[in-house]
Protein backbone atom coordinates (compact mmCIF):
# COMPACT_ATOMS: atom_id res chain seq x y z
CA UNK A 1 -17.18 46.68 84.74
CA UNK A 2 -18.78 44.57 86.90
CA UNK A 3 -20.58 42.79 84.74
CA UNK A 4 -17.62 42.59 82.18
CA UNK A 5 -15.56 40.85 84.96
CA UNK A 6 -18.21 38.33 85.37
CA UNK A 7 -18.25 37.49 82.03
CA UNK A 8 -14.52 37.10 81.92
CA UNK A 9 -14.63 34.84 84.84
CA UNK A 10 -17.20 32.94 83.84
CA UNK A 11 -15.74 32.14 80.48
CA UNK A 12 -12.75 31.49 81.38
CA UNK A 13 -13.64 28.95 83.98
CA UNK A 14 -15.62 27.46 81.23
CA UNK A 15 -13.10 26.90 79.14
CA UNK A 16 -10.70 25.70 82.30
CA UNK A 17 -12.96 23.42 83.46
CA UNK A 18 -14.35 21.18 79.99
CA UNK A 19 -16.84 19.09 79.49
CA UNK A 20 -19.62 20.25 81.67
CA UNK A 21 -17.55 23.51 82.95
CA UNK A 22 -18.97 24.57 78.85
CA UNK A 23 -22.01 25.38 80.51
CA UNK A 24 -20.34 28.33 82.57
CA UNK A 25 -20.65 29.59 78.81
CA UNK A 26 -24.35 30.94 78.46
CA UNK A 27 -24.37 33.04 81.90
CA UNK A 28 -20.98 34.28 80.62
CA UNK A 29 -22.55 35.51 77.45
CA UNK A 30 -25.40 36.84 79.64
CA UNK A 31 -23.13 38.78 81.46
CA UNK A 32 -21.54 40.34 78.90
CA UNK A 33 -24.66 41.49 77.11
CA UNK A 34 -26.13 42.91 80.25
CA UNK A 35 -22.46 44.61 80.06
CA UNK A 36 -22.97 46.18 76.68
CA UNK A 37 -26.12 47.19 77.48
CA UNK A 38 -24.74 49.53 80.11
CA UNK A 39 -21.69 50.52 78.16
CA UNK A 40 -23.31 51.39 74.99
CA UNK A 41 -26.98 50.34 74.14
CA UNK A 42 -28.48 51.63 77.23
CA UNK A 43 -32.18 50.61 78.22
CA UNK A 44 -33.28 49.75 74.57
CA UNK A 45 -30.89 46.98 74.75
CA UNK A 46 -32.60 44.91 76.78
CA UNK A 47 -35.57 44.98 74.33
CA UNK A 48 -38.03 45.67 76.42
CA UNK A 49 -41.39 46.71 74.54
CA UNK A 50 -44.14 49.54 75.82
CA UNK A 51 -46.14 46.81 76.94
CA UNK A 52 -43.28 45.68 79.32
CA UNK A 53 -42.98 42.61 77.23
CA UNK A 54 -39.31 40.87 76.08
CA UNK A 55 -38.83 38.81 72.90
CA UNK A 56 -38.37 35.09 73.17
CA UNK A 57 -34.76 35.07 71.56
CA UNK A 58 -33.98 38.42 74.43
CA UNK A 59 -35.16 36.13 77.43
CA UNK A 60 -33.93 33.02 76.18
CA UNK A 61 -29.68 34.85 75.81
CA UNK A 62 -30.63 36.94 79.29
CA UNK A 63 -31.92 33.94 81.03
CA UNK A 64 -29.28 33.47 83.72
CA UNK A 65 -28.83 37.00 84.11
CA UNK A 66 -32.80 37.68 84.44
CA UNK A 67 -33.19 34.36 87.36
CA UNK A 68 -30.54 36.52 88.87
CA UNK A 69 -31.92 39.97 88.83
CA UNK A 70 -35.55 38.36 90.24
CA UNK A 71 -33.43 36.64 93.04
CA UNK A 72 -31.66 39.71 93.97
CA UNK A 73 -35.10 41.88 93.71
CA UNK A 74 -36.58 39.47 96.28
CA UNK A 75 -33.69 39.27 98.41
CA UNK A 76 -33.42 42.97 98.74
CA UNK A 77 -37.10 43.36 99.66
CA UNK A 78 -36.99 40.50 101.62
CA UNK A 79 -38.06 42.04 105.17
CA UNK A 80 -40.81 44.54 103.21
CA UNK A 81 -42.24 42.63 100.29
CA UNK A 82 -45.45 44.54 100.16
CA UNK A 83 -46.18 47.55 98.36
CA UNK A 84 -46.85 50.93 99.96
CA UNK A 85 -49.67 53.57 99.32
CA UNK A 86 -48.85 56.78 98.09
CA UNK A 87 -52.01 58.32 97.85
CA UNK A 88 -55.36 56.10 97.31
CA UNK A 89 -55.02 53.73 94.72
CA UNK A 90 -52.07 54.49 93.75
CA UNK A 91 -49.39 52.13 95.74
CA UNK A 92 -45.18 51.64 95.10
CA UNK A 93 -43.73 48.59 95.31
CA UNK A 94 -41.03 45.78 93.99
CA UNK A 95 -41.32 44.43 90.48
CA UNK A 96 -44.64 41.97 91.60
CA UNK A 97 -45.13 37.99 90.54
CA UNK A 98 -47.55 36.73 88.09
CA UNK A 99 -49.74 36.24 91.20
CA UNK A 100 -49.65 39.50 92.46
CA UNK A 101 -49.58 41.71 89.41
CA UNK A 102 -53.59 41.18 88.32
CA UNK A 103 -54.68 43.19 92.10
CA UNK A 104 -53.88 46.27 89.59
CA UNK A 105 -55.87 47.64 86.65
CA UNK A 106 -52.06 49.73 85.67
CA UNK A 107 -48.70 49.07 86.24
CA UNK A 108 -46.33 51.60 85.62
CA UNK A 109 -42.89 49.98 85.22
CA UNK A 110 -39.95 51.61 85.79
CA UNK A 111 -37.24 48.54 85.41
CA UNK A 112 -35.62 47.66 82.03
CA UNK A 113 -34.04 44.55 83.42
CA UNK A 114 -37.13 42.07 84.19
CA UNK A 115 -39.81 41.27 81.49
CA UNK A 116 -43.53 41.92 82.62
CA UNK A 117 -45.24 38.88 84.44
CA UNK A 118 -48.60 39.50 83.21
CA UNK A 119 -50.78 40.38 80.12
CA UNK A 120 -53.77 40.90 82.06
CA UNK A 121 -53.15 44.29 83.39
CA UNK A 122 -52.28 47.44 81.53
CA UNK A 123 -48.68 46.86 81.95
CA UNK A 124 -46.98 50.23 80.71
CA UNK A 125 -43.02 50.14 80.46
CA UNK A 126 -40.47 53.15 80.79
CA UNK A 127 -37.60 51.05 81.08
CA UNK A 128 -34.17 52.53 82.75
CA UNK A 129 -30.73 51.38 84.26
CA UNK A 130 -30.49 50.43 87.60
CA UNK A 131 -27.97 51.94 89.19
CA UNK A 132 -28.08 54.96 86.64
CA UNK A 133 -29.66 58.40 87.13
CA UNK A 134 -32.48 58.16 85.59
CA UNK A 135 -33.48 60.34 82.29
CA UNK A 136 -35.40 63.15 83.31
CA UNK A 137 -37.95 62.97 79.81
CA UNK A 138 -38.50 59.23 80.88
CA UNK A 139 -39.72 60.32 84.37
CA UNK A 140 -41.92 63.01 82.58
CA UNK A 141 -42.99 59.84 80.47
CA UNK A 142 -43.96 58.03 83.52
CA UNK A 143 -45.50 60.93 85.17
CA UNK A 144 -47.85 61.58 82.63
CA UNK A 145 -48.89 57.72 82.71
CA UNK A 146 -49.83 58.22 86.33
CA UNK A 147 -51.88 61.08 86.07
CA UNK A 148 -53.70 59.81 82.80
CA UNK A 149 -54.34 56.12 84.56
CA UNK A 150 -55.03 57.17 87.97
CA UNK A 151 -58.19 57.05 87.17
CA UNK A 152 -58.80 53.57 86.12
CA UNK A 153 -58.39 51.92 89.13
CA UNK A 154 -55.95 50.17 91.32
CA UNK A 155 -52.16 51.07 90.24
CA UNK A 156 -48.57 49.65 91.11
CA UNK A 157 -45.28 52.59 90.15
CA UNK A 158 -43.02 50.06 90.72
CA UNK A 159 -39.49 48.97 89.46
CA UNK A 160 -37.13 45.87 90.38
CA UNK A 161 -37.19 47.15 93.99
CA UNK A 162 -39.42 49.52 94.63
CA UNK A 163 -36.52 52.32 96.12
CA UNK A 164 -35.45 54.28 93.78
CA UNK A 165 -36.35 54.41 89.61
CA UNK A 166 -40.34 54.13 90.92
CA UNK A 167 -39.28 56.75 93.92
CA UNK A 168 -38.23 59.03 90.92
CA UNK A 169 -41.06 58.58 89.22
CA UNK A 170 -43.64 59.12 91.99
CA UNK A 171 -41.91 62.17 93.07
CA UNK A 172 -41.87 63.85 89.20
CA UNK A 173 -45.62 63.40 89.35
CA UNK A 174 -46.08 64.46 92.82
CA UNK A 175 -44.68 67.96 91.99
CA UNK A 176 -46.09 68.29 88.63
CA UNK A 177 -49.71 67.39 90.36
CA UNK A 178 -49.32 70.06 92.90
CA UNK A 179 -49.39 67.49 95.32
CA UNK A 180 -45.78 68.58 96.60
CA UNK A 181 -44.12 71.71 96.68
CA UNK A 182 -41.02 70.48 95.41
CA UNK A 183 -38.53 67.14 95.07
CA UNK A 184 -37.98 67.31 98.62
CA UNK A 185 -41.22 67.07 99.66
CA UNK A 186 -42.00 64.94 97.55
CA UNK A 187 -39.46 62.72 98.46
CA UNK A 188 -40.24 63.01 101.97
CA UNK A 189 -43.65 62.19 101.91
CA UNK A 190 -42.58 59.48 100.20
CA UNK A 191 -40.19 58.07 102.31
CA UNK A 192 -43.14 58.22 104.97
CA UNK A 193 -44.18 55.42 104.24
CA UNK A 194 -41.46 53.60 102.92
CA UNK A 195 -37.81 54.26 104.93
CA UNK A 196 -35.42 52.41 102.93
CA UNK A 197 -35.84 54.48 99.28
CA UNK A 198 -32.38 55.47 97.88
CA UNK A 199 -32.44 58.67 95.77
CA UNK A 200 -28.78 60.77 96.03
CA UNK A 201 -28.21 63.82 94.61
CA UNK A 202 -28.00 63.15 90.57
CA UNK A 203 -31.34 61.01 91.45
CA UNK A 204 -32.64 64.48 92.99
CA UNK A 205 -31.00 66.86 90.19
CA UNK A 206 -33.36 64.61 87.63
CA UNK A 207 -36.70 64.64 89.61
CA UNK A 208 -36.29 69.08 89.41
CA UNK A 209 -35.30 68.84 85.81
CA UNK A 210 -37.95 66.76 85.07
CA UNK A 211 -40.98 68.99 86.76
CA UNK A 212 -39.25 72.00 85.11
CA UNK A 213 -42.39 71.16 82.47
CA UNK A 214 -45.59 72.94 83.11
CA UNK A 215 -47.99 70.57 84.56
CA UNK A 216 -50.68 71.62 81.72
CA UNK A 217 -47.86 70.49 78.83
CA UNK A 218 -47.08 67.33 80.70
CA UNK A 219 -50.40 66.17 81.38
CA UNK A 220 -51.86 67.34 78.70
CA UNK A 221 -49.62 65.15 76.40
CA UNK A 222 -50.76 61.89 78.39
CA UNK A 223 -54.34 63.41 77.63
C-alpha cells in the first residue's frame, strides 16, 4: 500500500504540476509496478534471472525505483558496510558494488529487488520480497547452493542488507549442516557477529520448516 500511495502521489503531482512536473510520471509507474509485484506477481515479477541478471526493458521501467532501493541499502548499512564471516570463507553481507563483488568466487543472492553488479563471479539468484517471510523451499534452494559452492572458494550470502533474507538463508544451512542444533542457534551464532539482523517470528517459523528436509535429500539435490 505503500508503494501504491506513492504511485498515486506521484502521478498526480505530475499531472498537477505540467510541463516538466510529466516527469513525476516514470517513478510513478515504477512505483506502481514494484506495487503489483507485491500484490500479485510476487518475486518473479521483478524478472530477475538465476544468474541474478534483469532484462534491459525490467531495469529501464524500475529505474527510479532500483536508484532508490541501492540508496536505501547503503543508507541502512551505513555504520557497518562490510561483510561478516560466518564460518571461513563463507562471509554475509549487503548487496556489494561492482567493485566489491569480484573478492568472491559465489554469490548467493537472496534480494529480488536489485539486479546483479557483476558477471564475473558465479552470481546465483533466489530472489524474495523484502519485507515478506521468506518461502521456506527458496531457503532450502539457497541452502543447498551453499553447501554445493562452499567449496569453490571465497563466498558472499548476501541480500539488499545483509539482516534478514541472507540471515534466513545462512541459518537453513547452518542446521541442515549440523553446524547448529536448531534455528535458534543458528541464529545466535549468527547474530555474533553481526548485532543488528532482524528475523521475527514468521522469519523463524520458515528457517524450522525449511530444515524439516533431511540434510542427505537437501544436499544431495545441490549434488
Amino acid at each position: 500500500m505503500r508503494y501504491l500511495t506513492g504511485a498515486m502521489f506521484l502521478g498526480g503531482a505530475g499531472f498537477i504540476i505540467g510541463d516538466y512536473g510529466f516527469g513525476l510520471l516514470w517513478p510513478a509507474i515504477s512505483l506502481a509496478a514494484v506495487f503489483i509485484n507485491y500484490a500479485f506477481l510476487g518475486p518473479e515479477g521483478f524478472r530477475k534471472r538465476p544468474n541474478g541478471q534483469m532484462s534491459l526493458p525490467i531495469v529501464i521501467l524500475l529505474a527510479p525505483y532500483l536508484l532508490g532501493a541501492w540508496i536505501n541499502s547503503r543508507v541502512w548499512t551505513w555504520e557497518d558496510p562490510a561483510p561478516v564471516c560466518i564460518l571461513p570463507g563463507i562471509m554475509l553481507g549487503r548487496i556489494p558494488s561492482r567493485a566489491e563483488a569480484p573478492k568472491y568466487r559465489t554469490i548467493i543472492d537472496l534480494c529480488a529487488e536489485l539486479p546483479a553488479t557483476s558477471r564475473k563471479v558465479d552470481w546465483q539468484s533466489f530472489p524474495m520480497l523484502d519485507l515478506i517471510t521468506p518461502d521456506a523451499s527458496r531457503l532450502r534452494a539457497a541452502a543447498a547452493a551453499i553447501e554445493a559452492s562452499k567449496v569453490k572458494g571465497p563466498m558472499l550470502v548476501c541480500c539488499a542488507l545483509g539482516y534478514s533474507r541472507s540471515v534466513c538463508a545462512l541459518a537453513v544451512w547452518l542446521v541442515s549442516s549440523g553446524r547448529a542444533a536448531n534455528a535458534s542457534e543458528a541464529i545466535e551464532q549468527i547474530r555474533r557477529v553481526r548485532p543488528k539482523i532482524v528475523i521475527d517470528h514468521e522469519d523463524r517459523a520458515s528457517i524450522d520448516n525449511s530444515v524439516m528436509v533431511p540434510a542427505n535429500e537437501l544436499f544431495g539435490r545441490a549434488g
